[in-house]
PDB file of N, CA and C in Angstrom:
ATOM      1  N   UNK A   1      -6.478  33.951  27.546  1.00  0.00           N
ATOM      2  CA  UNK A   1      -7.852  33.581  27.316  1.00  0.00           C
ATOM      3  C   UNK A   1      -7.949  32.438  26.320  1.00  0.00           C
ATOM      4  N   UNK A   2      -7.405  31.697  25.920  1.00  0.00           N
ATOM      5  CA  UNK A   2      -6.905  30.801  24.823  1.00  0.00           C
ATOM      6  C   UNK A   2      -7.826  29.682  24.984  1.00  0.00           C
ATOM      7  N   UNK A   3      -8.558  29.219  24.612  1.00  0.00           N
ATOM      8  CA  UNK A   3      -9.709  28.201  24.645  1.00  0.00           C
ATOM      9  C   UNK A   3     -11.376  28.673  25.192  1.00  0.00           C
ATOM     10  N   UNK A   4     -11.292  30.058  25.584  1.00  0.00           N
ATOM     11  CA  UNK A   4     -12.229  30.308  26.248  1.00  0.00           C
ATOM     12  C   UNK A   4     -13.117  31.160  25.221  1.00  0.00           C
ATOM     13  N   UNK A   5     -14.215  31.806  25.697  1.00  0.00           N
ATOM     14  CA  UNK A   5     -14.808  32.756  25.208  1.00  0.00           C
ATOM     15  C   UNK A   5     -14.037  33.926  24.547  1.00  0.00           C
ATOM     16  N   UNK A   6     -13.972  34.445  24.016  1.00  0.00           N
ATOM     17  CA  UNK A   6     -13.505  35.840  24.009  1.00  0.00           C
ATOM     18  C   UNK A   6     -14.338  36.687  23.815  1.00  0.00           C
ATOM     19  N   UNK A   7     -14.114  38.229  24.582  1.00  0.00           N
ATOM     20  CA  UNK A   7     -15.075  39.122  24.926  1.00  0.00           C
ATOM     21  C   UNK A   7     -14.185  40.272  23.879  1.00  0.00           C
ATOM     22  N   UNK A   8     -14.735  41.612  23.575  1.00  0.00           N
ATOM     23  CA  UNK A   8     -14.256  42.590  23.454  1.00  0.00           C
ATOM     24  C   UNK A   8     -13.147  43.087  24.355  1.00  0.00           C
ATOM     25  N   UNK A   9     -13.607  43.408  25.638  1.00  0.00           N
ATOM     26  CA  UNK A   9     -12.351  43.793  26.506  1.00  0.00           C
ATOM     27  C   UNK A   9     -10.769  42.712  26.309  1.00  0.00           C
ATOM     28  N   UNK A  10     -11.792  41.274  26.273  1.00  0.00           N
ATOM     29  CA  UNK A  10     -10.869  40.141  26.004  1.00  0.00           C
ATOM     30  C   UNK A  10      -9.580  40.189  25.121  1.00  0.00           C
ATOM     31  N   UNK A  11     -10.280  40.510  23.726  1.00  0.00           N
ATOM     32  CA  UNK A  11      -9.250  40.951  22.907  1.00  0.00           C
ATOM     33  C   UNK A  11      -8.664  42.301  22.840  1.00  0.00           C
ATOM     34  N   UNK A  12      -8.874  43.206  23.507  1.00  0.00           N
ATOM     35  CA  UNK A  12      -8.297  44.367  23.528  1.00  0.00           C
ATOM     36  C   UNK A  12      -7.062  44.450  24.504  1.00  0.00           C
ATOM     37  N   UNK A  13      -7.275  43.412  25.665  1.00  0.00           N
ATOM     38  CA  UNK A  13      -6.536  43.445  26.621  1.00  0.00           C
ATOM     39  C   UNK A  13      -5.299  42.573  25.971  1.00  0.00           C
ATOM     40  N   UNK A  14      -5.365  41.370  25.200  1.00  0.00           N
ATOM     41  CA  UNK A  14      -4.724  40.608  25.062  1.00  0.00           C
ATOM     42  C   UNK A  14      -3.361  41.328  23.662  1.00  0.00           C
ATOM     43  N   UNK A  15      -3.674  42.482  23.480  1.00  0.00           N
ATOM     44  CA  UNK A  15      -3.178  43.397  22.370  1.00  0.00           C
ATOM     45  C   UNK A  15      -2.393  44.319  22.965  1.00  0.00           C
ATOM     46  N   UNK A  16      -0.715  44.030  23.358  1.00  0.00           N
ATOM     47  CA  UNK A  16      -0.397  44.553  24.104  1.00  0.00           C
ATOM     48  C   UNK A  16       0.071  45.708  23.490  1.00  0.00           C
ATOM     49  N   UNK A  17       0.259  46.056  22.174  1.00  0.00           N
ATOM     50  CA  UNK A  17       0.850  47.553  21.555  1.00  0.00           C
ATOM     51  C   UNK A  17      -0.331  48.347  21.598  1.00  0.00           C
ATOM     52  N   UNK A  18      -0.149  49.603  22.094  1.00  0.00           N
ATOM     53  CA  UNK A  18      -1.417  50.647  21.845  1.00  0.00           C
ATOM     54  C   UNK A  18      -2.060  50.615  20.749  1.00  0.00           C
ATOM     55  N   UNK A  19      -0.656  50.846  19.467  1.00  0.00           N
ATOM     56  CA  UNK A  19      -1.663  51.257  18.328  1.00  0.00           C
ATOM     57  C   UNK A  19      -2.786  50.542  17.649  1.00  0.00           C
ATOM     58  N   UNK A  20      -2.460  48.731  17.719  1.00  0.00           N
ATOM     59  CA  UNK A  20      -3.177  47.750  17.577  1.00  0.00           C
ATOM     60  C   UNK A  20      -4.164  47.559  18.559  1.00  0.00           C
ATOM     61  N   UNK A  21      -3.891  47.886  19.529  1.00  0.00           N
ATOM     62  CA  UNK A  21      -5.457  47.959  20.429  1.00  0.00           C
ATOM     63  C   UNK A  21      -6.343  49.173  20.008  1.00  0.00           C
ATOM     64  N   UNK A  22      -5.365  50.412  19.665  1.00  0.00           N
ATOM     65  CA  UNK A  22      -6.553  51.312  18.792  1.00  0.00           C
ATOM     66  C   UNK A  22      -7.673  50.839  17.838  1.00  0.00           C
ATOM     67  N   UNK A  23      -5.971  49.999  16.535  1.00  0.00           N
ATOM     68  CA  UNK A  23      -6.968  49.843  15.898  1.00  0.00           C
ATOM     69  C   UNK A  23      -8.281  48.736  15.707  1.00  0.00           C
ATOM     70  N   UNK A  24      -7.854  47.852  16.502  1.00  0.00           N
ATOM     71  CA  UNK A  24      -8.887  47.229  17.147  1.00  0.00           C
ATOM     72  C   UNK A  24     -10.300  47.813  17.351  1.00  0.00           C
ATOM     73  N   UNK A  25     -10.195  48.590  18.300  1.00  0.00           N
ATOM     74  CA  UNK A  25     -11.199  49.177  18.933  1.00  0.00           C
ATOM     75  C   UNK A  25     -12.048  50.671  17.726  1.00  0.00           C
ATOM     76  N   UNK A  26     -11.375  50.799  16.937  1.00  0.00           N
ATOM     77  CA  UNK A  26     -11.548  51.284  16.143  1.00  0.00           C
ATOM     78  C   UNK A  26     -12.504  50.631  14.680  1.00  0.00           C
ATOM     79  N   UNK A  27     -11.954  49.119  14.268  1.00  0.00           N
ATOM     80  CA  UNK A  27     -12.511  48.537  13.562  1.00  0.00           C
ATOM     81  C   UNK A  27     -13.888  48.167  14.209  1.00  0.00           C
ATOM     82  N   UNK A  28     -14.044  47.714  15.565  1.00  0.00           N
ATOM     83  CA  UNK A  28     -15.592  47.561  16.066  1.00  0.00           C
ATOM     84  C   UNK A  28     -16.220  48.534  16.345  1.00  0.00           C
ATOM     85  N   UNK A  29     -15.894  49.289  16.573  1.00  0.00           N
ATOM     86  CA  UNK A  29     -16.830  50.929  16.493  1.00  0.00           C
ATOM     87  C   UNK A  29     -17.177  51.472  15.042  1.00  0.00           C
ATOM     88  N   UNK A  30     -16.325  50.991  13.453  1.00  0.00           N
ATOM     89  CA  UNK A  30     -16.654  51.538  12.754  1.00  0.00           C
ATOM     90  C   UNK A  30     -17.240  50.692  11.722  1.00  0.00           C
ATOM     91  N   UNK A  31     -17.265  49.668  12.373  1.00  0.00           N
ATOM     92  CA  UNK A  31     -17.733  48.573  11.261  1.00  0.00           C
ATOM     93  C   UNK A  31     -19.418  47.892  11.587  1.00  0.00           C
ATOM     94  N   UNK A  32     -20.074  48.258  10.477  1.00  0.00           N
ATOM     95  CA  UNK A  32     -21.375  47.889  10.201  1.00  0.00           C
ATOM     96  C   UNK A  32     -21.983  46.446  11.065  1.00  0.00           C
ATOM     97  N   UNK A  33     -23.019  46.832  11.746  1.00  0.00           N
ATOM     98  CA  UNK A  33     -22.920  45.333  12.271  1.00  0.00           C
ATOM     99  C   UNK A  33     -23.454  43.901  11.554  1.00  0.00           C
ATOM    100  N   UNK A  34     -23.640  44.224  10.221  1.00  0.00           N
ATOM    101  CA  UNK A  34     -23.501  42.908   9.743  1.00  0.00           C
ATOM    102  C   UNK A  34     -22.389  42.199   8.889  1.00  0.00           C
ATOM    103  N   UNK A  35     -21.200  43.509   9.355  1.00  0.00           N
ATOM    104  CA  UNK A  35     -19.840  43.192   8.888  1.00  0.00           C
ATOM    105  C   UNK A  35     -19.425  42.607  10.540  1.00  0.00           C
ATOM    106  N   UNK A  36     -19.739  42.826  11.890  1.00  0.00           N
ATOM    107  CA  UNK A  36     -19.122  42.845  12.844  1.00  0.00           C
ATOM    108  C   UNK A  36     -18.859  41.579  13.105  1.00  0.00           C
ATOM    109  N   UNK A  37     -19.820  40.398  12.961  1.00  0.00           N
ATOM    110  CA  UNK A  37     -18.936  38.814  13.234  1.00  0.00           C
ATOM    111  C   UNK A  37     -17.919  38.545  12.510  1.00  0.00           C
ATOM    112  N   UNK A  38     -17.683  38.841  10.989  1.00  0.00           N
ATOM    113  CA  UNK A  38     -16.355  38.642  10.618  1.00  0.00           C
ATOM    114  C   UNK A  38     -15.269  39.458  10.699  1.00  0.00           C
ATOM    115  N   UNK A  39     -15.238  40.661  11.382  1.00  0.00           N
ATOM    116  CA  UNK A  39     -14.395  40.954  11.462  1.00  0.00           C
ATOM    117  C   UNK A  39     -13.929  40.625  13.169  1.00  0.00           C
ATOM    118  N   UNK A  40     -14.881  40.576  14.366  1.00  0.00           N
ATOM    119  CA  UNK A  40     -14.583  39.995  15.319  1.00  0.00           C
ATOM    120  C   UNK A  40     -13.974  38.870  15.357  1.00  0.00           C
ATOM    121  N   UNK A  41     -14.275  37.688  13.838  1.00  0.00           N
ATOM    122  CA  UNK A  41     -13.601  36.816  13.929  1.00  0.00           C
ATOM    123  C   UNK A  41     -11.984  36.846  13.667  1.00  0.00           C
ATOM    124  N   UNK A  42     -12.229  37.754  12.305  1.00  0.00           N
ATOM    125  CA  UNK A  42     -10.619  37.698  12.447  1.00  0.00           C
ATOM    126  C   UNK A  42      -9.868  38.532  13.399  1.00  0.00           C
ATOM    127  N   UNK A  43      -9.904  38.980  14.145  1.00  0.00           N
ATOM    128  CA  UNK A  43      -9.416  39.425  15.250  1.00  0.00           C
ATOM    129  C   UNK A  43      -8.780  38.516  16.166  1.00  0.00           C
ATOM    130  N   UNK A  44      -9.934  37.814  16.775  1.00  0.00           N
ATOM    131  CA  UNK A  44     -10.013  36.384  17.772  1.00  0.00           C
ATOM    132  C   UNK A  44      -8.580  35.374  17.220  1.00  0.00           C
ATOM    133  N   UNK A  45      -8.732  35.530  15.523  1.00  0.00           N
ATOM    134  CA  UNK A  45      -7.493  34.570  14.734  1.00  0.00           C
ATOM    135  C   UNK A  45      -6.795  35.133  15.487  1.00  0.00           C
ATOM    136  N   UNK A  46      -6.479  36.286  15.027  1.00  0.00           N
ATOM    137  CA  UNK A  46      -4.980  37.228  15.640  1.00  0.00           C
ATOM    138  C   UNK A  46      -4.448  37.226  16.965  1.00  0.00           C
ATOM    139  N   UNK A  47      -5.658  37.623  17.376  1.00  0.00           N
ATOM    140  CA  UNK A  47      -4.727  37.241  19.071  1.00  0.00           C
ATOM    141  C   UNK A  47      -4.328  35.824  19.690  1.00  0.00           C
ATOM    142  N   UNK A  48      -5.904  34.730  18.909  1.00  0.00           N
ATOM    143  CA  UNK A  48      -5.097  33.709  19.294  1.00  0.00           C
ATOM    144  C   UNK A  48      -3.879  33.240  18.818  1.00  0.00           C
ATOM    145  N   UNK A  49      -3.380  33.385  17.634  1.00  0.00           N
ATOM    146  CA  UNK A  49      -1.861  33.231  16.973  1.00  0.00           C
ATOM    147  C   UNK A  49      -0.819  34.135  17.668  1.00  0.00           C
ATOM    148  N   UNK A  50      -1.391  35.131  18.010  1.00  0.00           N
ATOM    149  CA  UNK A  50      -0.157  35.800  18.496  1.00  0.00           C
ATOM    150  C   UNK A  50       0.035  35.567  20.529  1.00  0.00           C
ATOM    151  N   UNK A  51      -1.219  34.610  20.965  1.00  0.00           N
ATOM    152  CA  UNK A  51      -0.955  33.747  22.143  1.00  0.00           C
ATOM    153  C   UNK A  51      -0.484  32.790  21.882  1.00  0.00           C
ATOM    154  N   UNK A  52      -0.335  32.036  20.560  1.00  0.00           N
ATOM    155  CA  UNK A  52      -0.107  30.931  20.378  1.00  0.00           C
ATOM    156  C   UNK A  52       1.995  31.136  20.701  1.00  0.00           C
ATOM    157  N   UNK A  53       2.167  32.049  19.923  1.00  0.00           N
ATOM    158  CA  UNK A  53       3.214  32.250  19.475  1.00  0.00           C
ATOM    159  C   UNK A  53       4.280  33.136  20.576  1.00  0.00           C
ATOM    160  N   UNK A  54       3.212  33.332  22.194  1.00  0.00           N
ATOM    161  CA  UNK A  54       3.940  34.019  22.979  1.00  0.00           C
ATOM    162  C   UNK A  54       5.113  33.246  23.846  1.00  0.00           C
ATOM    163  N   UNK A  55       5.381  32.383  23.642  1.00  0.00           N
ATOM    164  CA  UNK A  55       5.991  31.385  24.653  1.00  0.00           C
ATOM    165  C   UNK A  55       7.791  31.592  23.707  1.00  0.00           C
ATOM    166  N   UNK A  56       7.439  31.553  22.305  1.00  0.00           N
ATOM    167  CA  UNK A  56       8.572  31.414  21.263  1.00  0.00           C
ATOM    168  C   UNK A  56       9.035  32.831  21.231  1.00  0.00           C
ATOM    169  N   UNK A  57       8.266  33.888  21.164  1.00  0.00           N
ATOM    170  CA  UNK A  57       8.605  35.812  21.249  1.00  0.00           C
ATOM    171  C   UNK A  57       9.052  35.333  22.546  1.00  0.00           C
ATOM    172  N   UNK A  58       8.778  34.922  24.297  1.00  0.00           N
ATOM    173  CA  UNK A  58       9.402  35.709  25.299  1.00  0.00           C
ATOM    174  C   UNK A  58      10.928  34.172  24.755  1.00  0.00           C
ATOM    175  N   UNK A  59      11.132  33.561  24.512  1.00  0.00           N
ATOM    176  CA  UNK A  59      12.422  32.630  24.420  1.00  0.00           C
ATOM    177  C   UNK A  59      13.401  33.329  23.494  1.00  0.00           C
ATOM    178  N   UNK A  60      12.849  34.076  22.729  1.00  0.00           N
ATOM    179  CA  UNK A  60      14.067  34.772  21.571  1.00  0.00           C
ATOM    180  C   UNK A  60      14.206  36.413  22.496  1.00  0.00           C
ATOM    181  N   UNK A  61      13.321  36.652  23.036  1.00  0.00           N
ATOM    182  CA  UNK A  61      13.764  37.969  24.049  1.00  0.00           C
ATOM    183  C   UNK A  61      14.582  37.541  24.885  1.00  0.00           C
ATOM    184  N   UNK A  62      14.661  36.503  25.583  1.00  0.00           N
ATOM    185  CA  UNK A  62      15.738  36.356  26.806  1.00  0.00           C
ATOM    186  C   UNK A  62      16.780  35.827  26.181  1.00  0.00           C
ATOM    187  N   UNK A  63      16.721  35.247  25.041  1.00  0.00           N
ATOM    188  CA  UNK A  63      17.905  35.295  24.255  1.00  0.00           C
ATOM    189  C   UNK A  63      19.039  36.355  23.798  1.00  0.00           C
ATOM    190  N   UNK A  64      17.855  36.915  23.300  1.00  0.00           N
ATOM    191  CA  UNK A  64      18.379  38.513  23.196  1.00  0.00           C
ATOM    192  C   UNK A  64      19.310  39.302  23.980  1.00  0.00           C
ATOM    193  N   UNK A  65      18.276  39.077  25.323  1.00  0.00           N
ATOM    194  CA  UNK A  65      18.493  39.672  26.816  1.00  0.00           C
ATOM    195  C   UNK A  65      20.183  39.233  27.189  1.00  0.00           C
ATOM    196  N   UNK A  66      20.299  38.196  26.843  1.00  0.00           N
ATOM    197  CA  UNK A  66      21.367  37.372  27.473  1.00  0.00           C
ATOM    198  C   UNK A  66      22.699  37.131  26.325  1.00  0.00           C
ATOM    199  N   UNK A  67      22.566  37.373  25.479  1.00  0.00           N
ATOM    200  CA  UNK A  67      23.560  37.262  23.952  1.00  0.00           C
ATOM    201  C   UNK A  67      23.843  38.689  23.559  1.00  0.00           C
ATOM    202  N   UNK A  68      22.801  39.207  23.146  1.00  0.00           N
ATOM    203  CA  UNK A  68      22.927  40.553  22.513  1.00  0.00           C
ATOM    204  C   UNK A  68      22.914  40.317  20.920  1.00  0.00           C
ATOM    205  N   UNK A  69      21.906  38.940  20.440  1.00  0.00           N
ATOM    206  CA  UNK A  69      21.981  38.239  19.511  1.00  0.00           C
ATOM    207  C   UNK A  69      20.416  37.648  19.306  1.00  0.00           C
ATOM    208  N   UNK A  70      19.901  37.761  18.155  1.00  0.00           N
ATOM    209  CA  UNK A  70      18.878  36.599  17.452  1.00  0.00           C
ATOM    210  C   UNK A  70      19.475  35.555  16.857  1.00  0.00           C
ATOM    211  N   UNK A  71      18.791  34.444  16.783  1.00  0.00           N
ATOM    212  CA  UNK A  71      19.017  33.353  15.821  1.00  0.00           C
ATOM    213  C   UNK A  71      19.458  33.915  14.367  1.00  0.00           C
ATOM    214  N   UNK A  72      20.028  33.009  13.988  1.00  0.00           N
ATOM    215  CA  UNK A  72      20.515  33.699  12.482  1.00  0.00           C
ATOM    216  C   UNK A  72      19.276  33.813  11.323  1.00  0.00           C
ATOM    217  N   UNK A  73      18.267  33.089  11.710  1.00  0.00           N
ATOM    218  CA  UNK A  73      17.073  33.260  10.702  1.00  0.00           C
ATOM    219  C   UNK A  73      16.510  34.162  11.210  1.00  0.00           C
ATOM    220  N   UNK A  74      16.844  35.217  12.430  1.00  0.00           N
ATOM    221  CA  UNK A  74      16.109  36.562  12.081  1.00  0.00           C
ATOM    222  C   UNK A  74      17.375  37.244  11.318  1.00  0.00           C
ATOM    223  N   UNK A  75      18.237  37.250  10.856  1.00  0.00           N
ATOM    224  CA  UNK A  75      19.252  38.156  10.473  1.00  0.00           C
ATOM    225  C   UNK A  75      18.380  38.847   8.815  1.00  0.00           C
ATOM    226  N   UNK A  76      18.706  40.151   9.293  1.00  0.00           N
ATOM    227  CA  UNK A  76      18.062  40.593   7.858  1.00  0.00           C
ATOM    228  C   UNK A  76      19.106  40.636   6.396  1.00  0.00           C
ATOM    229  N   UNK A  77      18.201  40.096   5.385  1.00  0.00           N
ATOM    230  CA  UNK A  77      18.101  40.006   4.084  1.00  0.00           C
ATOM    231  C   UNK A  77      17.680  41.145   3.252  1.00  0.00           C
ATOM    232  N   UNK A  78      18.013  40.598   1.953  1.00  0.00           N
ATOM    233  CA  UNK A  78      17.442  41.899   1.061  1.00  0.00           C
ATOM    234  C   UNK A  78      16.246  41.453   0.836  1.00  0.00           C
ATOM    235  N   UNK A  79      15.215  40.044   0.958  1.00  0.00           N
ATOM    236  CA  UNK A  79      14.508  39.769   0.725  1.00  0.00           C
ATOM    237  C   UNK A  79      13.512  40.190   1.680  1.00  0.00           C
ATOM    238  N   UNK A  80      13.924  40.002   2.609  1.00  0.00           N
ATOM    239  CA  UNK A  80      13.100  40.619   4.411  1.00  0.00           C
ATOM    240  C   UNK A  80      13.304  42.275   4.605  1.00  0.00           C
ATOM    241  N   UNK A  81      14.220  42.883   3.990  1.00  0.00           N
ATOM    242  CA  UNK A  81      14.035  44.501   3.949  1.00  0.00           C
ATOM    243  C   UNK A  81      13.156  44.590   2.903  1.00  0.00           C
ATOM    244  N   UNK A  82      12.740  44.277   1.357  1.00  0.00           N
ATOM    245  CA  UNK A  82      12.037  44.292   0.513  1.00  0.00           C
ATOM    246  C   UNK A  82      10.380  43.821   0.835  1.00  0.00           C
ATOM    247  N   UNK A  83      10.458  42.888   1.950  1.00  0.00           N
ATOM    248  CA  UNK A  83       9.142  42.517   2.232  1.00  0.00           C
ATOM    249  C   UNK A  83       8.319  43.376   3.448  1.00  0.00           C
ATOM    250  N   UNK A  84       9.402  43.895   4.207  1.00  0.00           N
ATOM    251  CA  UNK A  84       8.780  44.855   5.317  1.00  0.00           C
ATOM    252  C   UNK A  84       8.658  46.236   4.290  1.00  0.00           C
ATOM    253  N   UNK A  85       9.350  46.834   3.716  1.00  0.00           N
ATOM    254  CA  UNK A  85       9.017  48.036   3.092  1.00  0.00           C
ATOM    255  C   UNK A  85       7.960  48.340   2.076  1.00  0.00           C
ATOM    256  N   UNK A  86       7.425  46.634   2.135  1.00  0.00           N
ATOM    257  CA  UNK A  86       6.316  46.540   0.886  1.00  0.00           C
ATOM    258  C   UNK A  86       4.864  46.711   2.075  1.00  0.00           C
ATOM    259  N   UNK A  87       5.466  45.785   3.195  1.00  0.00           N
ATOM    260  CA  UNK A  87       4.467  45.836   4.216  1.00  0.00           C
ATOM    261  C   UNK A  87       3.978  47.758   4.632  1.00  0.00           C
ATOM    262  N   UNK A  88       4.882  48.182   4.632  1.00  0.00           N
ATOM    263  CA  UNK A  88       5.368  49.682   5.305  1.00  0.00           C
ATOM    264  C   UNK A  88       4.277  50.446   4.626  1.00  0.00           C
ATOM    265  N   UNK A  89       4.545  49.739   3.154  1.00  0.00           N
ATOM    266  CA  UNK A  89       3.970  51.157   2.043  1.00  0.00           C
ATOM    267  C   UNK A  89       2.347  50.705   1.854  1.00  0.00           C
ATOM    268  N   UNK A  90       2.135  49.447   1.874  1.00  0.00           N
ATOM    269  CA  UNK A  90       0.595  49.234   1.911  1.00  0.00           C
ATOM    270  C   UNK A  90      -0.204  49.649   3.261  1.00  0.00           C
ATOM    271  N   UNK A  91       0.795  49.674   4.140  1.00  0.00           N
ATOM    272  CA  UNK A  91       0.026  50.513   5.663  1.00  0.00           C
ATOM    273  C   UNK A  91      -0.063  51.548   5.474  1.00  0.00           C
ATOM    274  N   UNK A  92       0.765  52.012   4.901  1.00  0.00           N
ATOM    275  CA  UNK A  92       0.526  53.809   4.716  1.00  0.00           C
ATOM    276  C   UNK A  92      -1.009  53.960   4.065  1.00  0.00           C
ATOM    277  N   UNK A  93      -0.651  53.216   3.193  1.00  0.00           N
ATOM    278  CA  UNK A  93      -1.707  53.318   1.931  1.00  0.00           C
ATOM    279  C   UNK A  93      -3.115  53.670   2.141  1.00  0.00           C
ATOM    280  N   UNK A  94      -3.298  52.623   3.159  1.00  0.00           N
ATOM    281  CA  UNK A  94      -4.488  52.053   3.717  1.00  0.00           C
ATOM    282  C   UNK A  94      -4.888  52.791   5.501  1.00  0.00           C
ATOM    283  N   UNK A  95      -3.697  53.639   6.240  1.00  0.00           N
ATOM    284  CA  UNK A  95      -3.913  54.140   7.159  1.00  0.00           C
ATOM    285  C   UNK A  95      -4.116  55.593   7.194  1.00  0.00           C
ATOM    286  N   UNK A  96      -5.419  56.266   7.923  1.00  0.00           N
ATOM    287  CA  UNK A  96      -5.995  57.213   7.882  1.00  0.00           C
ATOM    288  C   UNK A  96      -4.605  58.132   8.268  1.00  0.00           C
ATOM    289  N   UNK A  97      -4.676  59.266   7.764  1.00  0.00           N
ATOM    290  CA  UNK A  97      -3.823  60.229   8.454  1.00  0.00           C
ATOM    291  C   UNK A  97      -3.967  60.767   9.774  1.00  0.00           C
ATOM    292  N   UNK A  98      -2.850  60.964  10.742  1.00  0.00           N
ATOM    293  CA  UNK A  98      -3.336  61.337  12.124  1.00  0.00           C
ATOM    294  C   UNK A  98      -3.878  62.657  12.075  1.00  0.00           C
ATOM    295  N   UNK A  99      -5.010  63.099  12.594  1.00  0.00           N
ATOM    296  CA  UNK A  99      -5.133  64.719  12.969  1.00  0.00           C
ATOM    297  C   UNK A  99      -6.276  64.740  11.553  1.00  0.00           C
ATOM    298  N   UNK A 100      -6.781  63.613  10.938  1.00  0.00           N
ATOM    299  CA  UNK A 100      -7.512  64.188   9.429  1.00  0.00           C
ATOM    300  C   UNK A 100      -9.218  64.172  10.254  1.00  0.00           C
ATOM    301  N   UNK A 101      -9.507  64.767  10.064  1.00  0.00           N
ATOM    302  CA  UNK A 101     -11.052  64.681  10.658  1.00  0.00           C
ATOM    303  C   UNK A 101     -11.769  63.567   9.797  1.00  0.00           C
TER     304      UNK A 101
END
């Protein structure tokens, strides 16, 4: 959908992991509607960056596919385990518990 309108279904469809299409669909159902254009907007960012960026994800998958190898700048670091586990712990932080009413 990359230059076009984007609709709700638009961006939900374009969100190919479940849980991010949850929470998607979750943030516009729970968000006030005079919070709802900015957060629709940043959404629209997201998927368009992460269309932007689909051409470079399927070239390092068939890489993958075909090596059994990433480029060496995905090779993990202590700096890149330290930055995902920081990522890890502020999701927790901030994500509802499953099953909490």
């Amino acid at each position: 959908m990359s230059g076009g309108e984007w609709t709700i279904d638009g961006i939900a469809h374009a969100l190919s992991v479940p849980e991010q299409r949850m929470k998607f669909l979750r943030d516009i159902n729970m968000t006030p509607l005079t919070e709802l254009p900015a957060v629709l907007d940043r959404w629209v960012r997201h998927v368009t960056a992460l269309e932007a960026a689909r051409p470079r994800i399927e070239a390092l998958r068939g890489q993958f596919q075909e090596t059994g190898q990433l480029p060496a700048e995905f090779e993990e670091t202590e700096e890149s385990v330290a930055a995902f586990d920081e990522l890890r712990e502020r999701t927790l932080a901030t994500t509802p518990e499953r099953g909490a009413a």
